[in-house]
Structure formats: C-alpha cells, structure tokens
C-alpha atoms as a PDB file:
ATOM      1  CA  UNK A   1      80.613  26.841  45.168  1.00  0.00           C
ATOM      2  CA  UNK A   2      78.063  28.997  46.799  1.00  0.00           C
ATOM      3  CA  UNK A   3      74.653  30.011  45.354  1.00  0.00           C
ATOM      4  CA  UNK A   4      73.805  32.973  44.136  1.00  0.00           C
ATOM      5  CA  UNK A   5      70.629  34.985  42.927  1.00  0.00           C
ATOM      6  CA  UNK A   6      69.760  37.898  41.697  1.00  0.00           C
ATOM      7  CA  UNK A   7      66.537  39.469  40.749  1.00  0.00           C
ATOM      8  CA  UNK A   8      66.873  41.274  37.328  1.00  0.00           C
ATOM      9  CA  UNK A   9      63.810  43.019  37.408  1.00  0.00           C
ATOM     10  CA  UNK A  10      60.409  43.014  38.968  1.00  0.00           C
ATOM     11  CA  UNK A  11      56.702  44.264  38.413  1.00  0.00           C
ATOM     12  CA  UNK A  12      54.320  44.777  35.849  1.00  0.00           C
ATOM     13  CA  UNK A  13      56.775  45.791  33.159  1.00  0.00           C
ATOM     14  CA  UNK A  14      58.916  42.449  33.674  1.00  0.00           C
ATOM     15  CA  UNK A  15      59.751  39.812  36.102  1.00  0.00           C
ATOM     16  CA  UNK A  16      63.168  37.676  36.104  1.00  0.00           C
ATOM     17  CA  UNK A  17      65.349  36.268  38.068  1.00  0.00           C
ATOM     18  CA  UNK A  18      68.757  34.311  37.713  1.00  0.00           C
ATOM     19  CA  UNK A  19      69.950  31.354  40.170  1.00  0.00           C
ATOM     20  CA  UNK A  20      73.298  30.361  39.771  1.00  0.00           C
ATOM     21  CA  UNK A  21      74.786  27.117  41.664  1.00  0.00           C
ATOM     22  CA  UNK A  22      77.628  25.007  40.951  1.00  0.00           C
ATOM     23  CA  UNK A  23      76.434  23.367  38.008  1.00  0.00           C
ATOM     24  CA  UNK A  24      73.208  24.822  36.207  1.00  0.00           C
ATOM     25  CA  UNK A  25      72.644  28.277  35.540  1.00  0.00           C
ATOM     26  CA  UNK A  26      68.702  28.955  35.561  1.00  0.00           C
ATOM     27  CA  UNK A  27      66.583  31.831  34.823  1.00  0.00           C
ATOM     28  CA  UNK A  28      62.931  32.051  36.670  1.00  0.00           C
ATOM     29  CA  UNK A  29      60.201  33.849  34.626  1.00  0.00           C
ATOM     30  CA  UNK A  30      61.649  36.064  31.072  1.00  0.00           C
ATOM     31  CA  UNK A  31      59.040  39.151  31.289  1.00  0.00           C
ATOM     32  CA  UNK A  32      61.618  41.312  30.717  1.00  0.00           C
ATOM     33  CA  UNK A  33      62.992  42.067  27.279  1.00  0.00           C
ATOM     34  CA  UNK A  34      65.385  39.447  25.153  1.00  0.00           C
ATOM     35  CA  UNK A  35      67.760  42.917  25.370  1.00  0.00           C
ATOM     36  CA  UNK A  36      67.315  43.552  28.916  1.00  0.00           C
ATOM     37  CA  UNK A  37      67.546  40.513  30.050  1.00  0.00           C
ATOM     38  CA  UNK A  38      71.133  40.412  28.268  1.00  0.00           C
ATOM     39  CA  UNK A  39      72.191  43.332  29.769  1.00  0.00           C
ATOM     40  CA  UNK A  40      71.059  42.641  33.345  1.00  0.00           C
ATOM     41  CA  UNK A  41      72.729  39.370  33.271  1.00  0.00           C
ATOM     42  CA  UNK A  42      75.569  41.161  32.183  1.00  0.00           C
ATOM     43  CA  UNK A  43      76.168  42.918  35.459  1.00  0.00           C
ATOM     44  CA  UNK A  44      76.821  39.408  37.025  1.00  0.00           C
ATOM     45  CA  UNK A  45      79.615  38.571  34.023  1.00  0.00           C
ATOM     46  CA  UNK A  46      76.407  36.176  32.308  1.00  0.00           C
ATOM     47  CA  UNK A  47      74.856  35.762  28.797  1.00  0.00           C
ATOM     48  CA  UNK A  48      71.599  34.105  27.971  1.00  0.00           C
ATOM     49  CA  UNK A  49      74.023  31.740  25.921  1.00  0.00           C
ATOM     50  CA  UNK A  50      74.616  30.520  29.626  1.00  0.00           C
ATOM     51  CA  UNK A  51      71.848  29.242  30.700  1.00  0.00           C
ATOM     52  CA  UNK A  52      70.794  25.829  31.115  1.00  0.00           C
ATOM     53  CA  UNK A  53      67.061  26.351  31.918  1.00  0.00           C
ATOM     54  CA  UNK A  54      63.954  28.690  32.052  1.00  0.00           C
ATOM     55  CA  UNK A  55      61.357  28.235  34.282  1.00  0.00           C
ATOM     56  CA  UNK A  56      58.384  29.490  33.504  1.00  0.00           C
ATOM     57  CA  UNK A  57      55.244  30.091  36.743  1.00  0.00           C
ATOM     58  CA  UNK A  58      52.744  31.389  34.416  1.00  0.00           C
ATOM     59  CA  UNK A  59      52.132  32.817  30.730  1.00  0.00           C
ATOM     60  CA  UNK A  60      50.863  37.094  31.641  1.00  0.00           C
ATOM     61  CA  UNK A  61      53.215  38.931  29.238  1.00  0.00           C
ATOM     62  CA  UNK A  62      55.247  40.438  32.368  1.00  0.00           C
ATOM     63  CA  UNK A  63      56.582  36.990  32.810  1.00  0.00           C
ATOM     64  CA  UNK A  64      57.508  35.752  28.997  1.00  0.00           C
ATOM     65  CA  UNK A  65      57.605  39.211  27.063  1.00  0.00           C
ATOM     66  CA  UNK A  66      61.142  38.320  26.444  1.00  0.00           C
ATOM     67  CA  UNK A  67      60.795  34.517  25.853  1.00  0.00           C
ATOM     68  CA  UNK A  68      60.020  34.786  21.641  1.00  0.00           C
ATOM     69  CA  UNK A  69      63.307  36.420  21.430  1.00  0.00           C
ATOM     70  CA  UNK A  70      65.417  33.934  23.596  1.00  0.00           C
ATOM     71  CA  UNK A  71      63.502  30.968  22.625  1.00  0.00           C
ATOM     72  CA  UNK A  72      64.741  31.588  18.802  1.00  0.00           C
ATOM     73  CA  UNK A  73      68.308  32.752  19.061  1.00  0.00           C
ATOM     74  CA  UNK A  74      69.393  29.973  21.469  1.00  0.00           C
ATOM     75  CA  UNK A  75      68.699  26.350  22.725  1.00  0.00           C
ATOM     76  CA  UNK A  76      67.841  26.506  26.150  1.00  0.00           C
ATOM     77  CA  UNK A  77      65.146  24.612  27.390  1.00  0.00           C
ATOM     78  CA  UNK A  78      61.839  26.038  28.785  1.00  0.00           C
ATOM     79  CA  UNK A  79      59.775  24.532  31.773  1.00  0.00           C
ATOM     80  CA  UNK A  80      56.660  25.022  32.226  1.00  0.00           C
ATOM     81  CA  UNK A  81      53.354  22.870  32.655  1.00  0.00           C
ATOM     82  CA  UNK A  82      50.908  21.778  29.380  1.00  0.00           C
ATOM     83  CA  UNK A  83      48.425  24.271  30.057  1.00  0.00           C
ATOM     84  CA  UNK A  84      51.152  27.213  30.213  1.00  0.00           C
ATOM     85  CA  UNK A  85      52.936  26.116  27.127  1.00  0.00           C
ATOM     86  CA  UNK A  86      49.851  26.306  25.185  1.00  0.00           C
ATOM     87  CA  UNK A  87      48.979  29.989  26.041  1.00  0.00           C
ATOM     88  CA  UNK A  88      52.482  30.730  25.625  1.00  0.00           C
ATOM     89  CA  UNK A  89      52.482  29.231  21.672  1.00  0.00           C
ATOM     90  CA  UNK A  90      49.616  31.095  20.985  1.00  0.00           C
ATOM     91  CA  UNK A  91      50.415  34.145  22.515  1.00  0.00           C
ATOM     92  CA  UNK A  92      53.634  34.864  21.058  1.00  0.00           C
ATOM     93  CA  UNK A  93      52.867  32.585  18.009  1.00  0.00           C
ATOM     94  CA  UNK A  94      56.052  31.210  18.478  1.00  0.00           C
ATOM     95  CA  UNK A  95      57.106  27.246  18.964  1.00  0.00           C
ATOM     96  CA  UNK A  96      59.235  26.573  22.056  1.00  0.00           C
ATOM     97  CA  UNK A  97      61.230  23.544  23.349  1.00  0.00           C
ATOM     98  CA  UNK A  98      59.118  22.929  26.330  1.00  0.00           C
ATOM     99  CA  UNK A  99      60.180  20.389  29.603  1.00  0.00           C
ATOM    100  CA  UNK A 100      56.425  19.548  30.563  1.00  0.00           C
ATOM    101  CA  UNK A 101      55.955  19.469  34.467  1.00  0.00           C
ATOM    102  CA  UNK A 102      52.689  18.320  35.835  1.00  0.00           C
ATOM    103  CA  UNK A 103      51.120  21.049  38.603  1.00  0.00           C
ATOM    104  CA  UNK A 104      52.212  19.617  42.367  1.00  0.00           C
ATOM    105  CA  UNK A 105      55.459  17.663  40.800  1.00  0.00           C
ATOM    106  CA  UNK A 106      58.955  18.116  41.437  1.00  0.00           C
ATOM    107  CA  UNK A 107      61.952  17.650  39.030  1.00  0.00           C
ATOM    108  CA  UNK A 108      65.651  18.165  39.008  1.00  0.00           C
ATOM    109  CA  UNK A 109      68.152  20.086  36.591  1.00  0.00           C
ATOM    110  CA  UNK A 110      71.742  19.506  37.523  1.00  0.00           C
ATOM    111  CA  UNK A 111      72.227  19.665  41.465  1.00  0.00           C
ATOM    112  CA  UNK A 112      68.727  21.217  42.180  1.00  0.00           C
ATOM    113  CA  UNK A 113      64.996  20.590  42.913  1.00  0.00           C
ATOM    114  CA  UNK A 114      62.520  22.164  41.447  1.00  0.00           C
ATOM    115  CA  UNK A 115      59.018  21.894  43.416  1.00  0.00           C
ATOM    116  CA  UNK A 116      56.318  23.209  41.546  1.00  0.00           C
ATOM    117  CA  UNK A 117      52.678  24.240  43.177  1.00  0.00           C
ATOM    118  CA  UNK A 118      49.536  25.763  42.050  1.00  0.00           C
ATOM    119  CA  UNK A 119      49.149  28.929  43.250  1.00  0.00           C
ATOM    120  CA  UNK A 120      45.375  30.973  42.611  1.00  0.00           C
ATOM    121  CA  UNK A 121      45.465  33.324  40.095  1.00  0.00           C
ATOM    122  CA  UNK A 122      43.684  34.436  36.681  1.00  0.00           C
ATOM    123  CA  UNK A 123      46.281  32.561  34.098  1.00  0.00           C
ATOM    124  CA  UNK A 124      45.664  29.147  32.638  1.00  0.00           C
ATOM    125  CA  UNK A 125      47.843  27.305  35.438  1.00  0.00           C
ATOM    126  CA  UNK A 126      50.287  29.184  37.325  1.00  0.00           C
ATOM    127  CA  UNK A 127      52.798  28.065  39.717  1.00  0.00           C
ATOM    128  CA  UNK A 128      54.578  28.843  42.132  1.00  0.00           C
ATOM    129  CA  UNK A 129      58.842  27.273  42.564  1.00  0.00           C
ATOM    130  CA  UNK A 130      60.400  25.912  45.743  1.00  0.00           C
ATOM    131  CA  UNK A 131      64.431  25.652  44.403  1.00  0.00           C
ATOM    132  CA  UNK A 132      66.180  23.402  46.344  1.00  0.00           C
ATOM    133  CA  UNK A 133      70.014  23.786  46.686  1.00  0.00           C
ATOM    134  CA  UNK A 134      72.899  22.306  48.485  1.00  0.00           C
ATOM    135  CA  UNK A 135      73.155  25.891  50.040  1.00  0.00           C
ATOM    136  CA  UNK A 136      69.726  26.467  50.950  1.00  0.00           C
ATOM    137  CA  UNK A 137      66.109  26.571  49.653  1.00  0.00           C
ATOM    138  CA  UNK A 138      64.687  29.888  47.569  1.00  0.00           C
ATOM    139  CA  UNK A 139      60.899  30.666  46.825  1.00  0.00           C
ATOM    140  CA  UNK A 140      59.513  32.153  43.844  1.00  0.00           C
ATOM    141  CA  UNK A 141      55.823  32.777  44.866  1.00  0.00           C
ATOM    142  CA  UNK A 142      54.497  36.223  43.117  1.00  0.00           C
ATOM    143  CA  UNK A 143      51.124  36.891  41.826  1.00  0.00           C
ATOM    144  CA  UNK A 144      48.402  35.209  43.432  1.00  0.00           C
ATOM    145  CA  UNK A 145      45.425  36.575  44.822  1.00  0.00           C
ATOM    146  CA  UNK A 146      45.843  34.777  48.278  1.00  0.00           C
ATOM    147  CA  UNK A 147      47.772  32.669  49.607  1.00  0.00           C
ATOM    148  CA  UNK A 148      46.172  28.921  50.542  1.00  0.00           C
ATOM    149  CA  UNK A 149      47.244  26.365  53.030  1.00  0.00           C
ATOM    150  CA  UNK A 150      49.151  24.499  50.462  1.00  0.00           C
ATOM    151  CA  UNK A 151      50.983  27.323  49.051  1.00  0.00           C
ATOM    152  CA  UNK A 152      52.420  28.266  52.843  1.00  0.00           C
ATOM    153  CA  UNK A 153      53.131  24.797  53.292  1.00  0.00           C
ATOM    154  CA  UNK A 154      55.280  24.553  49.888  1.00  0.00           C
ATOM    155  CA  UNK A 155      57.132  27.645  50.705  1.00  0.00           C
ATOM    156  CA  UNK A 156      57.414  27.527  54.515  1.00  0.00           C
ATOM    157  CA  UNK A 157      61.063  25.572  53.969  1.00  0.00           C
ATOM    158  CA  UNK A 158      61.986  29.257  52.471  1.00  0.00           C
ATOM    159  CA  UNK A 159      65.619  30.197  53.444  1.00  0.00           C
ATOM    160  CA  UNK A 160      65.568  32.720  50.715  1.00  0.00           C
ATOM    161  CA  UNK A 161      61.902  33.903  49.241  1.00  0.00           C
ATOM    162  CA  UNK A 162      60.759  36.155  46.391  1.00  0.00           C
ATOM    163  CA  UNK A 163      57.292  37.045  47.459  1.00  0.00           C
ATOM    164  CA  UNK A 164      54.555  39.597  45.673  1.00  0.00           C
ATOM    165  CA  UNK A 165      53.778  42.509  47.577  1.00  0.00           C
ATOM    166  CA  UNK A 166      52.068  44.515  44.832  1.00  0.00           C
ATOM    167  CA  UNK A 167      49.448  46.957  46.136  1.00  0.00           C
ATOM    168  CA  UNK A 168      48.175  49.245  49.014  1.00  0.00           C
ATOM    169  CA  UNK A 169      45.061  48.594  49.003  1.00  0.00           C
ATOM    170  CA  UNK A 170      43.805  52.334  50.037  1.00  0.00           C
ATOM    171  CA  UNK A 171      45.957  53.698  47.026  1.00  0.00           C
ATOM    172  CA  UNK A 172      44.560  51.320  44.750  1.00  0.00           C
ATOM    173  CA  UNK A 173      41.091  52.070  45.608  1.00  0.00           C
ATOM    174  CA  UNK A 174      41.845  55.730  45.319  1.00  0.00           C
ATOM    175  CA  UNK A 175      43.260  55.155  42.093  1.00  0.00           C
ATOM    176  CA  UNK A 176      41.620  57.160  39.162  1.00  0.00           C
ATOM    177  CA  UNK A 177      43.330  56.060  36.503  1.00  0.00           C
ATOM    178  CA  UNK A 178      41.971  51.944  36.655  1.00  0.00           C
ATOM    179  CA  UNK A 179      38.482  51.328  36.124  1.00  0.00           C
ATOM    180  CA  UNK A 180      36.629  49.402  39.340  1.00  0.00           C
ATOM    181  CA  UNK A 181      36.487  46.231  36.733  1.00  0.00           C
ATOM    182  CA  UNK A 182      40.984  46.423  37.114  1.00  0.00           C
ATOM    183  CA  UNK A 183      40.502  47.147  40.557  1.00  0.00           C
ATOM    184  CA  UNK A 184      37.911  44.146  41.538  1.00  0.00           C
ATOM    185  CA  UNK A 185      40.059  41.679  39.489  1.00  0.00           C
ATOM    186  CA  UNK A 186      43.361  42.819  40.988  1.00  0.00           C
ATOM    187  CA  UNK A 187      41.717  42.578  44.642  1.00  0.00           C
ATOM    188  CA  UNK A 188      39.803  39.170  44.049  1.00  0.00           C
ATOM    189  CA  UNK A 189      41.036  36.077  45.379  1.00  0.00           C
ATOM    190  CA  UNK A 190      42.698  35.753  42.241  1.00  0.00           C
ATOM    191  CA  UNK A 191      44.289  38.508  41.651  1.00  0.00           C
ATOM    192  CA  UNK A 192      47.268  39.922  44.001  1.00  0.00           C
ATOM    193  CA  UNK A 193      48.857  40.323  47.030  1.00  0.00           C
ATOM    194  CA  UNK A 194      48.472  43.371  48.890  1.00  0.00           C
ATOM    195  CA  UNK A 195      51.256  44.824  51.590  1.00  0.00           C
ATOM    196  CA  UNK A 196      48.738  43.427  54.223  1.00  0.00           C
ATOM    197  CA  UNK A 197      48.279  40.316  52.646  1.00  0.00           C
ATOM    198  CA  UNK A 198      52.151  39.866  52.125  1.00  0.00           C
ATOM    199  CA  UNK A 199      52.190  40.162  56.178  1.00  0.00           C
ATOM    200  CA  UNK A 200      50.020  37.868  56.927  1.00  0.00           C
ATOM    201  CA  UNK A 201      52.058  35.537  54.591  1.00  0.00           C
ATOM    202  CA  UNK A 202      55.591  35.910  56.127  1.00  0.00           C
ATOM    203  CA  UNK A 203      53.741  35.458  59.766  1.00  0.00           C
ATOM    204  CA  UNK A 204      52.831  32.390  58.910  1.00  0.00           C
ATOM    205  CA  UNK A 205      55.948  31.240  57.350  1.00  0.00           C
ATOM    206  CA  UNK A 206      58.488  32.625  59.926  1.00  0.00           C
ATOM    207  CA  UNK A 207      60.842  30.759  61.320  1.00  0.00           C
ATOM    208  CA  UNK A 208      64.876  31.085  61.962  1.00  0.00           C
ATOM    209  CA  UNK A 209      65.929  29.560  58.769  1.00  0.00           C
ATOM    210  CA  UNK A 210      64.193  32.717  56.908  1.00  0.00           C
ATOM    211  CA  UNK A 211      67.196  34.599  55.928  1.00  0.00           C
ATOM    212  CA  UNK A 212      66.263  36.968  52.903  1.00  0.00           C
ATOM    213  CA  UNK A 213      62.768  37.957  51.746  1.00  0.00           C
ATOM    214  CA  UNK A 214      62.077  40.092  48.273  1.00  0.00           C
ATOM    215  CA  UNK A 215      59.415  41.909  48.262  1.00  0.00           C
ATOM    216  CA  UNK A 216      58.056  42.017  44.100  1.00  0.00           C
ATOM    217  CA  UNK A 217      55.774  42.672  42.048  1.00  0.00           C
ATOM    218  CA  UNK A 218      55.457  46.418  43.730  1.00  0.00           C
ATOM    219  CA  UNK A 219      53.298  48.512  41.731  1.00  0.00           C
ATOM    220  CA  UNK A 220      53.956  51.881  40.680  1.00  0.00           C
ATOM    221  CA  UNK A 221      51.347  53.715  40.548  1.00  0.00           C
ATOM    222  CA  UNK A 222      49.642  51.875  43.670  1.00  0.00           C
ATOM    223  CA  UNK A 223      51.985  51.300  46.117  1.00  0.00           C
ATOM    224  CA  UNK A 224      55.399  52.542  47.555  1.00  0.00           C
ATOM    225  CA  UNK A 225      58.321  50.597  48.281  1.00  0.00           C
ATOM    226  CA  UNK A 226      58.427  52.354  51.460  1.00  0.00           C
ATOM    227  CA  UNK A 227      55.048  51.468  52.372  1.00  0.00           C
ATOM    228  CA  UNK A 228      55.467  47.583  51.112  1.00  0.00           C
ATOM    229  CA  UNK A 229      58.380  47.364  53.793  1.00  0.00           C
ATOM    230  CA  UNK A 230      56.389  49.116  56.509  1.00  0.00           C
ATOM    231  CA  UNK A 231      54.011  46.725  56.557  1.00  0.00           C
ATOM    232  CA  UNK A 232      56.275  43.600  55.921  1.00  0.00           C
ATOM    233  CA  UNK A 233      59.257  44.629  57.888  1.00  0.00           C
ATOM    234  CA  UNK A 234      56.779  45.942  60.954  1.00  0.00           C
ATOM    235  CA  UNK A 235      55.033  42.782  60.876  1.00  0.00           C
ATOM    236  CA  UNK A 236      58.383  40.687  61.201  1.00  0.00           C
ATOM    237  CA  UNK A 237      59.826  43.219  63.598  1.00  0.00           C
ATOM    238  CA  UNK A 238      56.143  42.569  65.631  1.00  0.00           C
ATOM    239  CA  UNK A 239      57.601  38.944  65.612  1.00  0.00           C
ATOM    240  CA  UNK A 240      60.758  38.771  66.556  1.00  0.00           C
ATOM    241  CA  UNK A 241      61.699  38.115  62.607  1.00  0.00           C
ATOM    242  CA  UNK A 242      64.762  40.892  62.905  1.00  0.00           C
ATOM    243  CA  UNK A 243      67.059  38.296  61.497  1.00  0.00           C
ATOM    244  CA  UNK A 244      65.233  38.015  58.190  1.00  0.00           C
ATOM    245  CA  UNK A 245      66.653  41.018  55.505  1.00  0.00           C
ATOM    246  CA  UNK A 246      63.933  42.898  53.446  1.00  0.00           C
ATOM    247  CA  UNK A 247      64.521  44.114  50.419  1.00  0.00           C
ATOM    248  CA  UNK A 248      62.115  45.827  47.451  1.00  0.00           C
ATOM    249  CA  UNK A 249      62.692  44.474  44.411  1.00  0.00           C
ATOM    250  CA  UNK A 250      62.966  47.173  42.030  1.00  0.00           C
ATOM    251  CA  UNK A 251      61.682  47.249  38.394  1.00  0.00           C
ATOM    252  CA  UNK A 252      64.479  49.060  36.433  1.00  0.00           C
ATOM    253  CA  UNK A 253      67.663  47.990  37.751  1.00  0.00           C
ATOM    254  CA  UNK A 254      68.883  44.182  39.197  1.00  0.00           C
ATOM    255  CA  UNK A 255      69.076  43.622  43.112  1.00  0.00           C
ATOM    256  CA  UNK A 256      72.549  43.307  44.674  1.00  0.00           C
ATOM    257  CA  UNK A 257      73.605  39.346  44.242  1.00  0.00           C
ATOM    258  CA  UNK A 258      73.138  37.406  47.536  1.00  0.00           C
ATOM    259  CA  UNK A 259      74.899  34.508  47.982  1.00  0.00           C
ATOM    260  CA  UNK A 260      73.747  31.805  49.883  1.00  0.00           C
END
C-alpha cells in the first residue's frame, strides 16, 4: 500500500497533519480543534477513532489545542518527550497516556521510524520528526528560529518535507498591530522561520530525492502565500530544484493527499 499524507491545517490557529501507511495511522501535532480535526480527517474517509498514534513536536497551544478533547474520548497514545508532557498536563490540566521519547532518539510504531531532533525554539523541548516509510522519508520541521547543522542533517534524507515558512520579514517589521517585544521574539534565533530563512534551508537540503516541500506555518497577517513561494520556489528554481513541488499549506482547509 502506498503512503499517504495530508496536512489538515497549518499556522497559528492550528497545526496537524495525518500519515497514513499500510499499517499505522498517525497524526503529527493536534493544534487544531477535537471537532476540526474530525472533520478534516473526514475528507480522507478517517476518524480520530483510527488512529494509532499522536506525535507531539512541542506543547504552544497551536500544536495541542485539540489534544484535551481527543486525549479523553479515545485511547490513542501520545508521543512526546518528558519535558513536553509536563507543559502539556499543566497546560490543559488534563492527564494523558504519554510514549516518552528522549530528544535525539528514534522509535518505531508499526512499519515506521520515527527520528526525533531538537530543534531551537522558545517551548520547553521541541522537536522536530524524520518519518521513515517503506515509500519514502517525510519531515515535520516547523517553528524554529533557525535552522542548525544538526537539524539540516536530520532532515536532509527529506523525500517529502513540511517546513515553516512563517513571515516576511519587511511585513512583519511594518506590522502595527504586534508590539516590537512579539516582533524581537518571533525574529530571534528562537523564534521562526522567515521566507528567506526557509530558502536558505531547502538550498542546503536539495538534492534529487526532494520530491514535495510544504511550506507552513504562513502567517496571516505577515506574510503572503504568494510571497512564501517566491522566495522558496525562486530559490529552488535558482538551483536547478524544478523537480521538487511547492505547495502553501493553508490554515482553513486540508492540502490535496499526496501519495508517496
């Protein structure tokens, strides 16, 4: 059976993604509502009653707002690291059935890999996810404030890669509505990725076996899809990287399905 993903929802009002393969049925970060995640899944045929894991990178409400709701209507296990699972308890108040990963280790559910990697950002230990599948390899790496030497290492094996690509950095400077406090922490080096800096991260990662890159995380009120892809897209076209499909992940609505 082939693989197949599709991104339910991404930005600063929720991030999720499903990842379906022969035998597991997994669903990378829950920031989107118990009810929208239902209804999402729904436009692949899927139920949360489904699933056979959630993986958790980090615990910012856009990434386990709907995790309380899931976590006490069904028994599907949650992985995430020590450190995550106790700012998820006492955020949400809630008690969940956590698989405990260490930061930097890899584990399996069914017939994939799951490589985990610290990735710099303002949470209590956030990750980033290298899934490895019989049909190909697929990258979750979305907010961080820069990208490190072992991040594009972990996710240079990337047939398929969900990367952040979540401000322009002239509109968010221009931006009247977010104090310069917002504005330094969302520029620092742990903070997140800008257009520019989502460039320089597919340059470095390039290579044939790149087949599909998302583009997340986009904000809305400081940045354009059309300008994230510019900048992305131009920097692969630059490159020769014309065999690698761009997409925006949108916020509202779930990206077409790619199989693997």
């Amino acid at each position: 059976m082939s693989v197949q993903l599709t991104i339910l929802g991404s930005g600063s009002e929720g991030n999720g993604t499903y990842l379906e393969t022969a035998e597991v049925r997994l669903l990378i970060d829950a920031g989107l509502s118990g009810r929208q995640i239902r209804r999402r899944m729904a436009t692949v045929g899927r139920t949360p009653e489904t699933l056979h894991g959630i993986l958790i990178t980090h615990e910012h409400s856009d990434h386990i707002n709907g995790l309380a709701g899931l976590a006490a209507r069904m028994d599907v296990p949650i992985y995430c690291n020590r450190l995550t699972k106790q700012a998820i308890e006492h955020q949400l108040q809630i008690q969940i059935d956590a698989r405990i990963f260490t930061t930097g280790a890899s584990f399996e559910i069914g017939d994939v890999t799951v490589d985990t990697f610290s990735v710099p950002h303002d949470a209590y230990d956030p990750v980033g996810f290298m899934v490895h599948t019989a049909a190909g390899n697929i990258g979750f790496l979305t907010d961080l404030g820069h990208a490190t030497k072992l991040v594009v290492e972990r996710i240079r094996a990337a047939n398929v890669l969900l990367l952040e690509s979540n401000h322009d950095v002239q509109m968010l400077q221009n931006d009247t509505r977010r104090p310069w406090s917002l504005k330094q922490r969302i520029l620092s080096r742990h903070g997140h990725l800008s257009n520019e800096a989502a460039a320089d991260v597919v340059e470095q990662i390039l290579s044939p076996g790149l087949r599909r890159l998302y583009l997340g995380h986009i904000s809305r009120d400081c940045n354009q899809p059309e300008l994230a892809r510019k900048a992305v897209g131009g920097r692969l076209e630059r490159l020769g990287g014309t065999h690698v499909g761009v997409e925006c992940a949108a916020q509202h609505v779930p990206s077409a399905t790619f199989t693997l």
